[in-house]
C-alpha atoms as a PDB file:
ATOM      1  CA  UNK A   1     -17.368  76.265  42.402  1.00  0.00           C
ATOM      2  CA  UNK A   2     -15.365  79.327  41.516  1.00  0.00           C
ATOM      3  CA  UNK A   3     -12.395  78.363  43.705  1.00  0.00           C
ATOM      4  CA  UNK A   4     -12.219  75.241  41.530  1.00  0.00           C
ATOM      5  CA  UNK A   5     -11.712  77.442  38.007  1.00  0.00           C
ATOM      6  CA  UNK A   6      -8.485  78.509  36.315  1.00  0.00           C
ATOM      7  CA  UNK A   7      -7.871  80.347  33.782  1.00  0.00           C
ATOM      8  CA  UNK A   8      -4.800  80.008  31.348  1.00  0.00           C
ATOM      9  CA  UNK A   9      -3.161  81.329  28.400  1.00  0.00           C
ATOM     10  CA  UNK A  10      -3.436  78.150  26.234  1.00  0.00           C
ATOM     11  CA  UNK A  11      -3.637  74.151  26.632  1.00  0.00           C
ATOM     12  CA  UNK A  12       0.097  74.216  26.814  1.00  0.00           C
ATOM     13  CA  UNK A  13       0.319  76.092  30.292  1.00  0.00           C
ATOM     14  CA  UNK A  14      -2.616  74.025  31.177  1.00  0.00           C
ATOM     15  CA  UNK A  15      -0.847  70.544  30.545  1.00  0.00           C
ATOM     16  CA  UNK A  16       2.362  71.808  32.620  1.00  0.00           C
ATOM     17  CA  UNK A  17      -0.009  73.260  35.675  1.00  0.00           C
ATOM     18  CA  UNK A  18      -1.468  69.906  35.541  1.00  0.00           C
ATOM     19  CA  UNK A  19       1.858  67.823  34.970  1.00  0.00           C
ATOM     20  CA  UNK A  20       3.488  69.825  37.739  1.00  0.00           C
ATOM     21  CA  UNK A  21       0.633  70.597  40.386  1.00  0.00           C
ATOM     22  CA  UNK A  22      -1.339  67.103  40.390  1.00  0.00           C
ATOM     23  CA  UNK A  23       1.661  65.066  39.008  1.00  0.00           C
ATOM     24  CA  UNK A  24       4.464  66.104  41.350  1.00  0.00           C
ATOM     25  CA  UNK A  25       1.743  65.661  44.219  1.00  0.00           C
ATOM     26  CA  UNK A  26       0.485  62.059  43.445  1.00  0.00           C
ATOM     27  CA  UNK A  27       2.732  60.519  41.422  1.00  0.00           C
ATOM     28  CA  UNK A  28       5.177  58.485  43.218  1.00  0.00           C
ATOM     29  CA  UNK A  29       8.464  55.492  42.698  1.00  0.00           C
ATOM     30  CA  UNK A  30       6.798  53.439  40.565  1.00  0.00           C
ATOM     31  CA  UNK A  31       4.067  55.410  39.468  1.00  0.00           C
ATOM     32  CA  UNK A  32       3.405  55.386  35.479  1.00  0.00           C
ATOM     33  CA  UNK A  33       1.599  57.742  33.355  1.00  0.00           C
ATOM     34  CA  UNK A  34       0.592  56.751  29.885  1.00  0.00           C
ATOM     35  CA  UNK A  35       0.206  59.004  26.638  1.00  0.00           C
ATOM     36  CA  UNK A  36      -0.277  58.300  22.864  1.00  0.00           C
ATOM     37  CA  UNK A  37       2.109  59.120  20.416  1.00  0.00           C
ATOM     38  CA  UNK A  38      -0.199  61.045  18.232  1.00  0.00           C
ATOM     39  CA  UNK A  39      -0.327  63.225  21.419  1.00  0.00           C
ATOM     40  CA  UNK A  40       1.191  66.701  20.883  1.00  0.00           C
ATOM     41  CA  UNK A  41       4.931  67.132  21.789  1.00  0.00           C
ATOM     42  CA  UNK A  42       3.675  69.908  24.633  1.00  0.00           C
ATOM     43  CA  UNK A  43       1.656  66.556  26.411  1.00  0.00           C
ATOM     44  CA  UNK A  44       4.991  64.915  26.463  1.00  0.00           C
ATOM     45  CA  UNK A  45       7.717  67.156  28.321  1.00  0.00           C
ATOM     46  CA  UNK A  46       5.839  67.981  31.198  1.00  0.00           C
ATOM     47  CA  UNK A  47       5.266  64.538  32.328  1.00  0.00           C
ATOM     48  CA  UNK A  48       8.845  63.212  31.586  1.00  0.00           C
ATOM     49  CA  UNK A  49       9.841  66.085  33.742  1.00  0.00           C
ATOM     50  CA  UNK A  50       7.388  64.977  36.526  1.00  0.00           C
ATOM     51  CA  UNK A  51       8.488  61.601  36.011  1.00  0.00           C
ATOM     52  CA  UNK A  52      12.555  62.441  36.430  1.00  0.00           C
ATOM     53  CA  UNK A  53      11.462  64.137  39.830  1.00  0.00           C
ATOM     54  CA  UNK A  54       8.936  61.722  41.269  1.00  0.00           C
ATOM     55  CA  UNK A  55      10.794  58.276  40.214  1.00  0.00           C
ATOM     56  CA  UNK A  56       7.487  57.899  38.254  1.00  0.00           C
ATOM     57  CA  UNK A  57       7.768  56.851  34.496  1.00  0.00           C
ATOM     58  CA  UNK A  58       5.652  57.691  31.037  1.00  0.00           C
ATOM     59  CA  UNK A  59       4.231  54.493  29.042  1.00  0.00           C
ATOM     60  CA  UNK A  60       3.838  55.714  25.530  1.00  0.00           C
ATOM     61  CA  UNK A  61       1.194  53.610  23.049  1.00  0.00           C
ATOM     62  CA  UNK A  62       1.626  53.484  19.430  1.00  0.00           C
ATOM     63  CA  UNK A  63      -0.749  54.011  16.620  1.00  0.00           C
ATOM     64  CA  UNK A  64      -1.675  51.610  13.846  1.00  0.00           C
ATOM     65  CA  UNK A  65      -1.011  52.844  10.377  1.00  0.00           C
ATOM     66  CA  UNK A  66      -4.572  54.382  10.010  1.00  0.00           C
ATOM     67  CA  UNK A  67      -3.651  56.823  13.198  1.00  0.00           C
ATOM     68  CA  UNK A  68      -5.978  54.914  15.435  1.00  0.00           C
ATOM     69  CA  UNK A  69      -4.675  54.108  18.743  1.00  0.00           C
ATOM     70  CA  UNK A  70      -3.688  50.547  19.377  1.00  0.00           C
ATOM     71  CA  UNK A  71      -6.356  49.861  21.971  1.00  0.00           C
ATOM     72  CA  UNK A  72      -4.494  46.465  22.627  1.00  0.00           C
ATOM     73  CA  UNK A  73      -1.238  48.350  23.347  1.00  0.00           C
ATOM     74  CA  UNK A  74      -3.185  50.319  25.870  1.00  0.00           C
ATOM     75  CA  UNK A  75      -4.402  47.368  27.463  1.00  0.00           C
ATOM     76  CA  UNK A  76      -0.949  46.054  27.861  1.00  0.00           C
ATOM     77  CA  UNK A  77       1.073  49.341  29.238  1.00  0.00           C
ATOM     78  CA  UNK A  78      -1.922  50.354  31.915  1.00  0.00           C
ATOM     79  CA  UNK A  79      -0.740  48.128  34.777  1.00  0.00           C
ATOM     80  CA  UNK A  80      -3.447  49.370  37.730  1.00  0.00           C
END
């Protein structure tokens, strides 16, 4: 579907279209999103942003020492 395809400059604007279109739309009180902490800083500031507008708040999992994600940390901060 061509009406379904955008185009941007890099995955940076893409994260904040995201963040800020979907986010700001569905997110609500209450409402958590999760990231890693091996994510990029760009993955990060959009969705505190979103978070400080929609009452919504960012779970963040840790790593293990190897840089794996602590798949039992995930477990723990998804909550629905």
């Amino acid at each position: 579907d061509a009406e379904g395809i955008i185009f941007v400059r890099n995955t940076t604007e893409a994260i904040n279209l995201v963040a800020h279109a979907w986010g700001i739309r569905n997110l609500k009180e209450g409402g958590e999103v999760v990231v890693a902490t091996m994510e990029h800083h760009s993955n990060f500031l959009p969705w505190f942003k979103v978070a400080s507008i929609t009452g919504s708040r960012v779970r963040v999992v840790d790593e293990d020492d190897s840089g794996i994600l602590r798949y039992d940390l995930l477990e723990e901060v998804v909550t629905g």
